[in-house]
PDB file of N, CA and C in Angstrom:
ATOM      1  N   UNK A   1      59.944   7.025 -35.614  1.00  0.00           N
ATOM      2  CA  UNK A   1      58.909   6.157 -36.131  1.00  0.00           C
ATOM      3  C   UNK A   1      59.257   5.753 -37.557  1.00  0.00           C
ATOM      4  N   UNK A   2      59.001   4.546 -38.014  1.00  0.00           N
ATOM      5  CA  UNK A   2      59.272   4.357 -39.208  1.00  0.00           C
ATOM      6  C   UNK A   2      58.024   3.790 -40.255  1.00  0.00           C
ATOM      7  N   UNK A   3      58.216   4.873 -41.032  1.00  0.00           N
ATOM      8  CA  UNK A   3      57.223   5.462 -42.132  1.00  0.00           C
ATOM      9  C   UNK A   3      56.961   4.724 -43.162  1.00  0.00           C
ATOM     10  N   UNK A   4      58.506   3.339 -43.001  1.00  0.00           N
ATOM     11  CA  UNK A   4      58.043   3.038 -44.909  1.00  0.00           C
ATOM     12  C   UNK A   4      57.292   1.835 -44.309  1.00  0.00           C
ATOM     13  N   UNK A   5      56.454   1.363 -43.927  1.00  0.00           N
ATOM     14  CA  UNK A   5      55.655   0.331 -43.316  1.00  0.00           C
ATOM     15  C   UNK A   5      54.299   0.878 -44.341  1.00  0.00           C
ATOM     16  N   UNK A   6      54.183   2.147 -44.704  1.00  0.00           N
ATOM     17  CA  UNK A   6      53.206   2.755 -45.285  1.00  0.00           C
ATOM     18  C   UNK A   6      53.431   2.975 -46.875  1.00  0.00           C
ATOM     19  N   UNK A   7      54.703   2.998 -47.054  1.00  0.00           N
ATOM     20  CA  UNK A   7      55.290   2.759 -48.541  1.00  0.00           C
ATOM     21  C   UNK A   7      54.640   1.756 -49.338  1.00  0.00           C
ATOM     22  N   UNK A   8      54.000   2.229 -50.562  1.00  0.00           N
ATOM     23  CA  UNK A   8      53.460   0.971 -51.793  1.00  0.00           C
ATOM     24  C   UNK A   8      54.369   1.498 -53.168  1.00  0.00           C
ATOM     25  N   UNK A   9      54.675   0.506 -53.508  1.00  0.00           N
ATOM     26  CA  UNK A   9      55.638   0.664 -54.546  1.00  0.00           C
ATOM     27  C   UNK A   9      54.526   0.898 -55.993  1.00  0.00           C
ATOM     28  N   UNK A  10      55.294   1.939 -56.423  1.00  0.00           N
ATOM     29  CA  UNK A  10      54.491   1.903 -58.090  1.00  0.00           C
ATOM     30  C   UNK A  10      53.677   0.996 -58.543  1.00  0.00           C
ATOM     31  N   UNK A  11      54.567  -0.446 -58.981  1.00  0.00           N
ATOM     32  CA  UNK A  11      53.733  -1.851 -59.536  1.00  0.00           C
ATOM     33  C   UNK A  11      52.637  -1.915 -58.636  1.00  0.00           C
ATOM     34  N   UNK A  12      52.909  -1.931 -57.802  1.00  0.00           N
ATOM     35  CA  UNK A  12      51.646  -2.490 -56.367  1.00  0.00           C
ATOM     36  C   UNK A  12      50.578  -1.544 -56.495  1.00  0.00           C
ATOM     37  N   UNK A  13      51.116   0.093 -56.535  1.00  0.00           N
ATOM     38  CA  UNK A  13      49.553   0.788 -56.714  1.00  0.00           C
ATOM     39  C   UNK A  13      48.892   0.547 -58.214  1.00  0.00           C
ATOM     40  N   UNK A  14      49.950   0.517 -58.999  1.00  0.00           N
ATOM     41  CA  UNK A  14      48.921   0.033 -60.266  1.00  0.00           C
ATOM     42  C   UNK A  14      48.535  -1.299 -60.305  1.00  0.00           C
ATOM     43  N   UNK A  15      49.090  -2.119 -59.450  1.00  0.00           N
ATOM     44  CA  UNK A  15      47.684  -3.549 -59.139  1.00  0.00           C
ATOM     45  C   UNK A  15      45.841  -3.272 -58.370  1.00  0.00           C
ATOM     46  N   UNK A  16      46.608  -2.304 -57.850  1.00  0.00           N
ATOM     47  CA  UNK A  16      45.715  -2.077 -56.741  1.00  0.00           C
ATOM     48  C   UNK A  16      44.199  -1.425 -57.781  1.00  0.00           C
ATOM     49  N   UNK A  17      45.210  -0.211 -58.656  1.00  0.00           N
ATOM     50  CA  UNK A  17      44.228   0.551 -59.386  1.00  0.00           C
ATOM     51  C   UNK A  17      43.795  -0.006 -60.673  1.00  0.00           C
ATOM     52  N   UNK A  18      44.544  -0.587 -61.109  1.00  0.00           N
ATOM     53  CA  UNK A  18      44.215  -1.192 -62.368  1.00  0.00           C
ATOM     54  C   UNK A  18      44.041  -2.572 -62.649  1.00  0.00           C
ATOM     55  N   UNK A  19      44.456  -3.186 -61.469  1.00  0.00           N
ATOM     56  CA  UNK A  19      44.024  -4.826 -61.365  1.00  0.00           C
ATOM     57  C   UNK A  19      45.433  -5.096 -61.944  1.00  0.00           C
ATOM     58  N   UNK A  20      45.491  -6.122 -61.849  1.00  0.00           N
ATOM     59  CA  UNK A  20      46.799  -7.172 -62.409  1.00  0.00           C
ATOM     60  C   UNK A  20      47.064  -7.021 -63.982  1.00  0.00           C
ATOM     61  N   UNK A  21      48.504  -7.144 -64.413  1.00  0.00           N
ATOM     62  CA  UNK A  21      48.393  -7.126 -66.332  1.00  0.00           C
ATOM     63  C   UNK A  21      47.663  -8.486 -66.246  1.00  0.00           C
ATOM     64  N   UNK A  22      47.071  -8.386 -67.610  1.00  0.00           N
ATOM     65  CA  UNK A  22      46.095  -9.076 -68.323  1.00  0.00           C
ATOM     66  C   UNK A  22      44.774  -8.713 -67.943  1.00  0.00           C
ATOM     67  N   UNK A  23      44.556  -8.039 -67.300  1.00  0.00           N
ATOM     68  CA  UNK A  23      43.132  -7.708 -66.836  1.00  0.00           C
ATOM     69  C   UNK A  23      42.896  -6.264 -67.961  1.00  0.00           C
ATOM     70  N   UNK A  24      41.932  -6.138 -68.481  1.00  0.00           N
ATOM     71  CA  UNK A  24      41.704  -5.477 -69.639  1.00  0.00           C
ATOM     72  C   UNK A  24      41.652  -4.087 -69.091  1.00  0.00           C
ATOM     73  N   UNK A  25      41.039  -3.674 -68.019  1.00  0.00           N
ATOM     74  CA  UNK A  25      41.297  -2.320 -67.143  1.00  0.00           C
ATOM     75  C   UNK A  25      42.866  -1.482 -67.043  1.00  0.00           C
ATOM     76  N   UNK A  26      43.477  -2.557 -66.365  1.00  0.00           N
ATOM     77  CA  UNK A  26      45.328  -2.721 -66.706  1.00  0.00           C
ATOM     78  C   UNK A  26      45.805  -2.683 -67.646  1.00  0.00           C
ATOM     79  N   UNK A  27      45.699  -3.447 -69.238  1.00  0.00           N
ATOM     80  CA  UNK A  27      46.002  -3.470 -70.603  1.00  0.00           C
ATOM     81  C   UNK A  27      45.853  -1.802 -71.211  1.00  0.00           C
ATOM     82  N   UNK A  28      44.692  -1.533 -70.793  1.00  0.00           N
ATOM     83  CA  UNK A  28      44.139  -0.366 -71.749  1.00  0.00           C
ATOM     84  C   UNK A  28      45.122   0.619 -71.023  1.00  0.00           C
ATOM     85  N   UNK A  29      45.419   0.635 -68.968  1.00  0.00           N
ATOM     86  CA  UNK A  29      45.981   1.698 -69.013  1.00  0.00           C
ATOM     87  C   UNK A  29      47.594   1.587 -69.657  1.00  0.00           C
ATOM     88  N   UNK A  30      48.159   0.448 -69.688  1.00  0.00           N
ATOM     89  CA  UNK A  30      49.978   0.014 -69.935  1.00  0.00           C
ATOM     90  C   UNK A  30      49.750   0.645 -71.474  1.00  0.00           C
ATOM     91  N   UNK A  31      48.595   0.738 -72.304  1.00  0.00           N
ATOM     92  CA  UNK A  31      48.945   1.188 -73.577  1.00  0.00           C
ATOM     93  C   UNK A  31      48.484   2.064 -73.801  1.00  0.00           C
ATOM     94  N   UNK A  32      47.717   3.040 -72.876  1.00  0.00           N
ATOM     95  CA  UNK A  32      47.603   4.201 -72.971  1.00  0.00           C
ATOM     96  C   UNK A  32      49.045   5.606 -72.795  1.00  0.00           C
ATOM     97  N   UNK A  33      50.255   4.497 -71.397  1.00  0.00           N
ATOM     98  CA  UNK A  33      51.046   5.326 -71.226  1.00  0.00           C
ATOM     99  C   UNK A  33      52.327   4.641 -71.911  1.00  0.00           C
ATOM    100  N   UNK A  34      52.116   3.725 -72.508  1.00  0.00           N
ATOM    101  CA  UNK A  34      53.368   3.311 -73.963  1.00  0.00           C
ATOM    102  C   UNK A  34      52.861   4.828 -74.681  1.00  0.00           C
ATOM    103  N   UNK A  35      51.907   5.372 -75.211  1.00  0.00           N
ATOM    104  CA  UNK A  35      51.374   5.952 -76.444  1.00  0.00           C
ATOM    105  C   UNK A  35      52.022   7.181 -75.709  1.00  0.00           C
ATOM    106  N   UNK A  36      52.018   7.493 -74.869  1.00  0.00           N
ATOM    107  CA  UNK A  36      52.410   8.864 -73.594  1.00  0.00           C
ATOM    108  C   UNK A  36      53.730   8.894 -74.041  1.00  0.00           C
ATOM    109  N   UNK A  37      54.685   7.570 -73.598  1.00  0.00           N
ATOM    110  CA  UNK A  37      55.672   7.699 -73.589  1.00  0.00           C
ATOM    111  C   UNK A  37      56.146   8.012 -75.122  1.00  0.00           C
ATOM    112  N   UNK A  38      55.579   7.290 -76.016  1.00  0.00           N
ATOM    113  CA  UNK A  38      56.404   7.761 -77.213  1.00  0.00           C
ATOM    114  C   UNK A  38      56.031   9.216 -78.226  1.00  0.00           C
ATOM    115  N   UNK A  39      55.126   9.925 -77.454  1.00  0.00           N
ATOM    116  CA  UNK A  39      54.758  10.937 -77.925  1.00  0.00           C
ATOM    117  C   UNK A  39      55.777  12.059 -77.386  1.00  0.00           C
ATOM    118  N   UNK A  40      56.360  11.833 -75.816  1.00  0.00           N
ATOM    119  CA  UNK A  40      57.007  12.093 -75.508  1.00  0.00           C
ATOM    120  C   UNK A  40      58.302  11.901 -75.863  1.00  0.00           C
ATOM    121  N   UNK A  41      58.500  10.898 -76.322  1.00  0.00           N
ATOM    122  CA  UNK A  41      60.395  10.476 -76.550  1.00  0.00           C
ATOM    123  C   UNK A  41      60.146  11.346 -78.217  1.00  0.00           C
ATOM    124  N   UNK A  42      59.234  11.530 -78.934  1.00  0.00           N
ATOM    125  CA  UNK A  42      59.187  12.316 -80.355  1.00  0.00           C
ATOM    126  C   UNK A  42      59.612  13.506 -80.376  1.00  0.00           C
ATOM    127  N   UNK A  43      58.626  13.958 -79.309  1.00  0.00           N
ATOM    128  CA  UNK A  43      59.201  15.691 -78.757  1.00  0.00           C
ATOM    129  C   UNK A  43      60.586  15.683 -78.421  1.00  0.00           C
ATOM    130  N   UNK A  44      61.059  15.109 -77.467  1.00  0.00           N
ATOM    131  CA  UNK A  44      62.386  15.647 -77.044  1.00  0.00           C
ATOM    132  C   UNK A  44      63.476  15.160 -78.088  1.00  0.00           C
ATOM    133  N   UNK A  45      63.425  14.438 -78.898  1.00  0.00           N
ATOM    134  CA  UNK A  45      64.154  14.303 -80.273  1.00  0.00           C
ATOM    135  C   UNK A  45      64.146  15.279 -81.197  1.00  0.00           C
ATOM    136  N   UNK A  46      62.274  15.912 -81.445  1.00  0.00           N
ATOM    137  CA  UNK A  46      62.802  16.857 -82.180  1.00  0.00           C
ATOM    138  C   UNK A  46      63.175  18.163 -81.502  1.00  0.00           C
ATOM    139  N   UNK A  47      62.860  18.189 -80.217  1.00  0.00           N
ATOM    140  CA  UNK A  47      63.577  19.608 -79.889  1.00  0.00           C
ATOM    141  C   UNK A  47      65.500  19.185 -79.474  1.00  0.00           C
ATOM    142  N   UNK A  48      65.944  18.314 -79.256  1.00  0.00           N
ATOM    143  CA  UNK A  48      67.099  18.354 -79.288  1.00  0.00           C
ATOM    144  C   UNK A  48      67.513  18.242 -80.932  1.00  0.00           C
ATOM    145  N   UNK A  49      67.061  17.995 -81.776  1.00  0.00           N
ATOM    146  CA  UNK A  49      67.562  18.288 -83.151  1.00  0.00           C
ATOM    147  C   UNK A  49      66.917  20.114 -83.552  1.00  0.00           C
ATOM    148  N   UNK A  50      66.271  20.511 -82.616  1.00  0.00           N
ATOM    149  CA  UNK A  50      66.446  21.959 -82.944  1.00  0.00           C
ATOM    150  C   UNK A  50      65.097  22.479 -84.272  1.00  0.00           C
ATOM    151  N   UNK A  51      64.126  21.051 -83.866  1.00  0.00           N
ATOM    152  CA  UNK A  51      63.350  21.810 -85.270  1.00  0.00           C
ATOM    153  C   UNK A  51      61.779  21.945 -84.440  1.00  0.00           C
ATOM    154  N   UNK A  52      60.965  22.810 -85.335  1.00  0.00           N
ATOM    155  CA  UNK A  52      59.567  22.930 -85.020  1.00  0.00           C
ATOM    156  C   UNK A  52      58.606  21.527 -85.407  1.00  0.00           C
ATOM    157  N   UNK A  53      57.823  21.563 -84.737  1.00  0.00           N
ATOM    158  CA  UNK A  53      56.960  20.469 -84.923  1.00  0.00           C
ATOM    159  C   UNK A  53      56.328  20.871 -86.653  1.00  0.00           C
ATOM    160  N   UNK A  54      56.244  22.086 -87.640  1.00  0.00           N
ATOM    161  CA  UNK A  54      56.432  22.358 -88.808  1.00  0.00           C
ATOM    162  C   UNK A  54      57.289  22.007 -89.684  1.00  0.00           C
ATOM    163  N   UNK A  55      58.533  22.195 -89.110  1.00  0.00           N
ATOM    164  CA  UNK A  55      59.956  21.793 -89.953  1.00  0.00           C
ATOM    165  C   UNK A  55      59.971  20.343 -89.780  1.00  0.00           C
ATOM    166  N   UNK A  56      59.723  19.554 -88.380  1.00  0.00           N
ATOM    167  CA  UNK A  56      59.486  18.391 -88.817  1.00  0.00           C
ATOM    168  C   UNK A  56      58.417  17.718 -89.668  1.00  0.00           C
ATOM    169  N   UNK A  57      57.005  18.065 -89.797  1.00  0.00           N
ATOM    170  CA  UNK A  57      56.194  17.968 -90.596  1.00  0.00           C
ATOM    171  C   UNK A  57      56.719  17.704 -91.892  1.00  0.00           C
ATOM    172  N   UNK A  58      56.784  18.880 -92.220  1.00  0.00           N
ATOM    173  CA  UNK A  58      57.905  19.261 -93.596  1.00  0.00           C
ATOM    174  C   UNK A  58      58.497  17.878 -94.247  1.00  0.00           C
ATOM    175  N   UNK A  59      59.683  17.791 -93.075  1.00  0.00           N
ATOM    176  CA  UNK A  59      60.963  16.603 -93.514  1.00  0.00           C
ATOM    177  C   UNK A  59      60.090  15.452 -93.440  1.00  0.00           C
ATOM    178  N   UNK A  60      58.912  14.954 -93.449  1.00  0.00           N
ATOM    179  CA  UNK A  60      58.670  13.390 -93.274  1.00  0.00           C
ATOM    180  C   UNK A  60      57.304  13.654 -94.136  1.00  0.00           C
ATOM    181  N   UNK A  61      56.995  14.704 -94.681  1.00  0.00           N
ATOM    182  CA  UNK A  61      55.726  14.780 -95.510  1.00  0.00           C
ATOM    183  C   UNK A  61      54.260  14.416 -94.740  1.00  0.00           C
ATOM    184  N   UNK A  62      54.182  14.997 -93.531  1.00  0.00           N
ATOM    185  CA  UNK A  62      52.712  15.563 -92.514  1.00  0.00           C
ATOM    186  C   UNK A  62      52.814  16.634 -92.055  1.00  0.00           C
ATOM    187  N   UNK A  63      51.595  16.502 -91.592  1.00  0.00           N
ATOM    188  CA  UNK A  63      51.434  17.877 -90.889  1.00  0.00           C
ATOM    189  C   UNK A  63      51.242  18.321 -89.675  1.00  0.00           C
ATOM    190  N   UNK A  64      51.584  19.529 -89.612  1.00  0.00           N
ATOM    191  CA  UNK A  64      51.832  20.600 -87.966  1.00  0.00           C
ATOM    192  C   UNK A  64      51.091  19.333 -86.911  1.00  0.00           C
ATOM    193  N   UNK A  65      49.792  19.735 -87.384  1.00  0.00           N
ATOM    194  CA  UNK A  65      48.470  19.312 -86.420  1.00  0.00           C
ATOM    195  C   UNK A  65      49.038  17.638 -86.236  1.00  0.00           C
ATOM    196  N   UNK A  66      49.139  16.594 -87.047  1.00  0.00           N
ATOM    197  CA  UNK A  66      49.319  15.609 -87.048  1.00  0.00           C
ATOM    198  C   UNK A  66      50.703  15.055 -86.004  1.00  0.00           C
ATOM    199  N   UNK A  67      51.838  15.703 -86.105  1.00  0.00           N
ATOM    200  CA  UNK A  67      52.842  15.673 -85.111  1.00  0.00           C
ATOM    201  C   UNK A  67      52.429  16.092 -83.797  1.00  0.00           C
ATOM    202  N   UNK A  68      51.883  17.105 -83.813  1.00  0.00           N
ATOM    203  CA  UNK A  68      51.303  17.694 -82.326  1.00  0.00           C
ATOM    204  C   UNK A  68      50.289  16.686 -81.643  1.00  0.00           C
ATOM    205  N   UNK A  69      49.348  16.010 -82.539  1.00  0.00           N
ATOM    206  CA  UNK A  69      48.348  15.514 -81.871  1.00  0.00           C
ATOM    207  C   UNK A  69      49.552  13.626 -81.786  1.00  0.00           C
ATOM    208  N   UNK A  70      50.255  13.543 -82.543  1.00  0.00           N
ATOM    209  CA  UNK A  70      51.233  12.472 -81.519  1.00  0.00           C
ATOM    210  C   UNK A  70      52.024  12.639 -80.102  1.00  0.00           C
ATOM    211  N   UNK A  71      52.594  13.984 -80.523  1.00  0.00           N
ATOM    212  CA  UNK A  71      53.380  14.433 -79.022  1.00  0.00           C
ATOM    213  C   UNK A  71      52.491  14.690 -78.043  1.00  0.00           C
ATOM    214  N   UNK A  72      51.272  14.942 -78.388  1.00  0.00           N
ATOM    215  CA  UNK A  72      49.869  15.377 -77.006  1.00  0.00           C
ATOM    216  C   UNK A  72      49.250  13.859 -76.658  1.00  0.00           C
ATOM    217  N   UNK A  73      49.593  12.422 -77.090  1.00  0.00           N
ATOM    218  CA  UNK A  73      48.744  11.746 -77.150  1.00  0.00           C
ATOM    219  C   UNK A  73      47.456  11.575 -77.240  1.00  0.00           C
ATOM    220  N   UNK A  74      47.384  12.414 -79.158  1.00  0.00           N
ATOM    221  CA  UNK A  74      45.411  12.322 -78.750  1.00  0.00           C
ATOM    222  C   UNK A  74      45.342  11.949 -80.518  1.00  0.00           C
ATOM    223  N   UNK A  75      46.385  11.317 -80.809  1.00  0.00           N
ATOM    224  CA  UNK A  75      46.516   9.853 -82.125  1.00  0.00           C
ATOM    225  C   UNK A  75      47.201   8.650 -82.204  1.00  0.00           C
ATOM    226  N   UNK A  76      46.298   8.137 -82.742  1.00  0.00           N
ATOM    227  CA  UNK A  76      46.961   6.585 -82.785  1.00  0.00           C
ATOM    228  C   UNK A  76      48.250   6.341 -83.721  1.00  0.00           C
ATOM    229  N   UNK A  77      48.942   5.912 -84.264  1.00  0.00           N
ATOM    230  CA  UNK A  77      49.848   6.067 -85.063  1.00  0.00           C
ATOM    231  C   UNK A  77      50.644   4.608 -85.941  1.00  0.00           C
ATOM    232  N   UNK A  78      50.114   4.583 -86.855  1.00  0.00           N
ATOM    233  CA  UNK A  78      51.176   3.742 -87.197  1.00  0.00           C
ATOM    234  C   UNK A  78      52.155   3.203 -87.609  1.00  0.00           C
ATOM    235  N   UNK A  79      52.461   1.951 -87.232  1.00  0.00           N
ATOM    236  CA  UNK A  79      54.056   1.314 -87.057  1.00  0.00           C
ATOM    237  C   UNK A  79      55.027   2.250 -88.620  1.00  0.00           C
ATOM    238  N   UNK A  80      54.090   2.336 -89.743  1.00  0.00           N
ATOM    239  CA  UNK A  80      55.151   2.770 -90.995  1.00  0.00           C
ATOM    240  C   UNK A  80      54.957   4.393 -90.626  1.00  0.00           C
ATOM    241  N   UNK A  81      54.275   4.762 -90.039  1.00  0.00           N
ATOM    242  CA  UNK A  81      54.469   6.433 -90.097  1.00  0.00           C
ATOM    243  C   UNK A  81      55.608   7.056 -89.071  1.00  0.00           C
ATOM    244  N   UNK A  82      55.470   6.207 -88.148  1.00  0.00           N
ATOM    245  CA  UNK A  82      56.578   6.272 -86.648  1.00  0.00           C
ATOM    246  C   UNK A  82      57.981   5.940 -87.596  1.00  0.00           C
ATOM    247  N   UNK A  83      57.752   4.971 -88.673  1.00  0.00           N
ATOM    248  CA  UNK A  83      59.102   4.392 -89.155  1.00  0.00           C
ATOM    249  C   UNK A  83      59.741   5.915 -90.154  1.00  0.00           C
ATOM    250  N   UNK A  84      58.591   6.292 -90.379  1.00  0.00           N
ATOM    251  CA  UNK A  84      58.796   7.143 -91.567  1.00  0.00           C
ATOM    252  C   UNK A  84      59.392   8.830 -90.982  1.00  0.00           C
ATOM    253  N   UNK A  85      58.390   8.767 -89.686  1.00  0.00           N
ATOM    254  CA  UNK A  85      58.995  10.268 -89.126  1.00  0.00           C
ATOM    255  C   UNK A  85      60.327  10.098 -88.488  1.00  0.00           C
ATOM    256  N   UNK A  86      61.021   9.279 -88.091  1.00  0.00           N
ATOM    257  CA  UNK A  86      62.252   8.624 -87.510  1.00  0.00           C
ATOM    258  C   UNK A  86      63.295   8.974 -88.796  1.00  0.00           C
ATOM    259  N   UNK A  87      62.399   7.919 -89.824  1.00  0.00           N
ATOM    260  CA  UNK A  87      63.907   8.114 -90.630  1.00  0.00           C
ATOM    261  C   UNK A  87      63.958   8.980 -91.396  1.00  0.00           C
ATOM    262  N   UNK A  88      63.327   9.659 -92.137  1.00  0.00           N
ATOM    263  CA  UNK A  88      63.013  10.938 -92.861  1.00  0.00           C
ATOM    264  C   UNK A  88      62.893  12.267 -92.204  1.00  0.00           C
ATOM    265  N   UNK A  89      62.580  12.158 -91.021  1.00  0.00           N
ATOM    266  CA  UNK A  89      62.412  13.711 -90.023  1.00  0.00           C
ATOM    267  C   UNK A  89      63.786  13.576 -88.968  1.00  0.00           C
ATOM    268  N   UNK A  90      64.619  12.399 -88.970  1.00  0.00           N
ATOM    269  CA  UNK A  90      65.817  12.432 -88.064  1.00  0.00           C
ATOM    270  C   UNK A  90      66.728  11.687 -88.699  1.00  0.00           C
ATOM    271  N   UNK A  91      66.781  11.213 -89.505  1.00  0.00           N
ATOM    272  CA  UNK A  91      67.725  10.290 -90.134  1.00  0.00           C
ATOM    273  C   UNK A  91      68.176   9.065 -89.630  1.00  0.00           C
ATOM    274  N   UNK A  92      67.288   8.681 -88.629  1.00  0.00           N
ATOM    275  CA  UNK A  92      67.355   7.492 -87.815  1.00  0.00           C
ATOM    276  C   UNK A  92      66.770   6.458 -88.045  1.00  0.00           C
ATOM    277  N   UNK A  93      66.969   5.162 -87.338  1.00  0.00           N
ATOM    278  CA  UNK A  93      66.224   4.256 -87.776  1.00  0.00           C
ATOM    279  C   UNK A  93      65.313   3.618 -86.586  1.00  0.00           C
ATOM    280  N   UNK A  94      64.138   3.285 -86.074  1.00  0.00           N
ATOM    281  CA  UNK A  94      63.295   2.685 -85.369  1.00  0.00           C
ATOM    282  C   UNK A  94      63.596   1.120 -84.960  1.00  0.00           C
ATOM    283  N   UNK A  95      64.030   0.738 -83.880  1.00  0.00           N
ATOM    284  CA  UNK A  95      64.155  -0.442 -83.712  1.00  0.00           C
ATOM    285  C   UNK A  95      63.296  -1.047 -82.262  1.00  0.00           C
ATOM    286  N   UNK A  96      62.385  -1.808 -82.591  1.00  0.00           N
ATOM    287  CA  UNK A  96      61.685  -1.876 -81.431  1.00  0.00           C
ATOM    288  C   UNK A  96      62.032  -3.227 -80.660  1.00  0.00           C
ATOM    289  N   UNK A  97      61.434  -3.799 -79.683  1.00  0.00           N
ATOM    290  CA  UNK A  97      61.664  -4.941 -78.755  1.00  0.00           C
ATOM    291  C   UNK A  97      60.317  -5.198 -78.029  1.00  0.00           C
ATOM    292  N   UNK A  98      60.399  -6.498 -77.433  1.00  0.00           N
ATOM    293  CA  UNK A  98      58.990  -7.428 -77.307  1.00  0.00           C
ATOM    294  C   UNK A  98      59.599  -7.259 -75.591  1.00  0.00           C
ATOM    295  N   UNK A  99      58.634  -7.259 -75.038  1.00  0.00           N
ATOM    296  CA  UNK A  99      58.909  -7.658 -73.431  1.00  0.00           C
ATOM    297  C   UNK A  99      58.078  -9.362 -73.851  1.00  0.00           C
ATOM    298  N   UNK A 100      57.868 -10.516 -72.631  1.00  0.00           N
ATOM    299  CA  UNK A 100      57.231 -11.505 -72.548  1.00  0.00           C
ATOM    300  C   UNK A 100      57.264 -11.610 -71.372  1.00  0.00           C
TER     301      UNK A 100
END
């Protein structure tokens, strides 16, 4: 018997659940899990550079709580502080890009 007749692809269930992009239901969730994702891509940078969410604190001048509540997604953050923990807490530089 063949099963993928029942298959919905990712995009399709988040049409289904969140309505189409541009629909404000959809918007809120695409930037709820941008904020996911980069709380996530923070963490695994600083644990592959080997430091505590303290020691990074430290190197970019914030604090414990403030890094943690980015990597947990439960702060908003902005564009110069992301610039600032990048290049001062990793020595890197932030370069972002536009989808359309």
């Amino acid at each position: 018997m063949d099963t993928s007749m029942n298959l919905t692809s990712f995009a399709d269930h988040l049409d289904q659940q969140y309505g189409k992009r541009g629909v404000p239901e959809r918007e809120s969730f695409e930037e709820g899990f941008e904020a996911f994702k980069l709380g996530t891509m923070l963490q695994e940078l600083r644990k592959e550079n080997g430091m505590t969410q303290e020691q990074l604190a430290q190197k970019c001048g914030t604090t414990k709580t403030y890094i943690s509540r980015i990597e947990n997604n439960a702060s908003d953050i902005r564009l110069s502080t992301l610039m600032r923990i990048i290049r001062e807490g990793f020595g890197r530089h932030l370069r972002l890009s536009l989808d359309f």
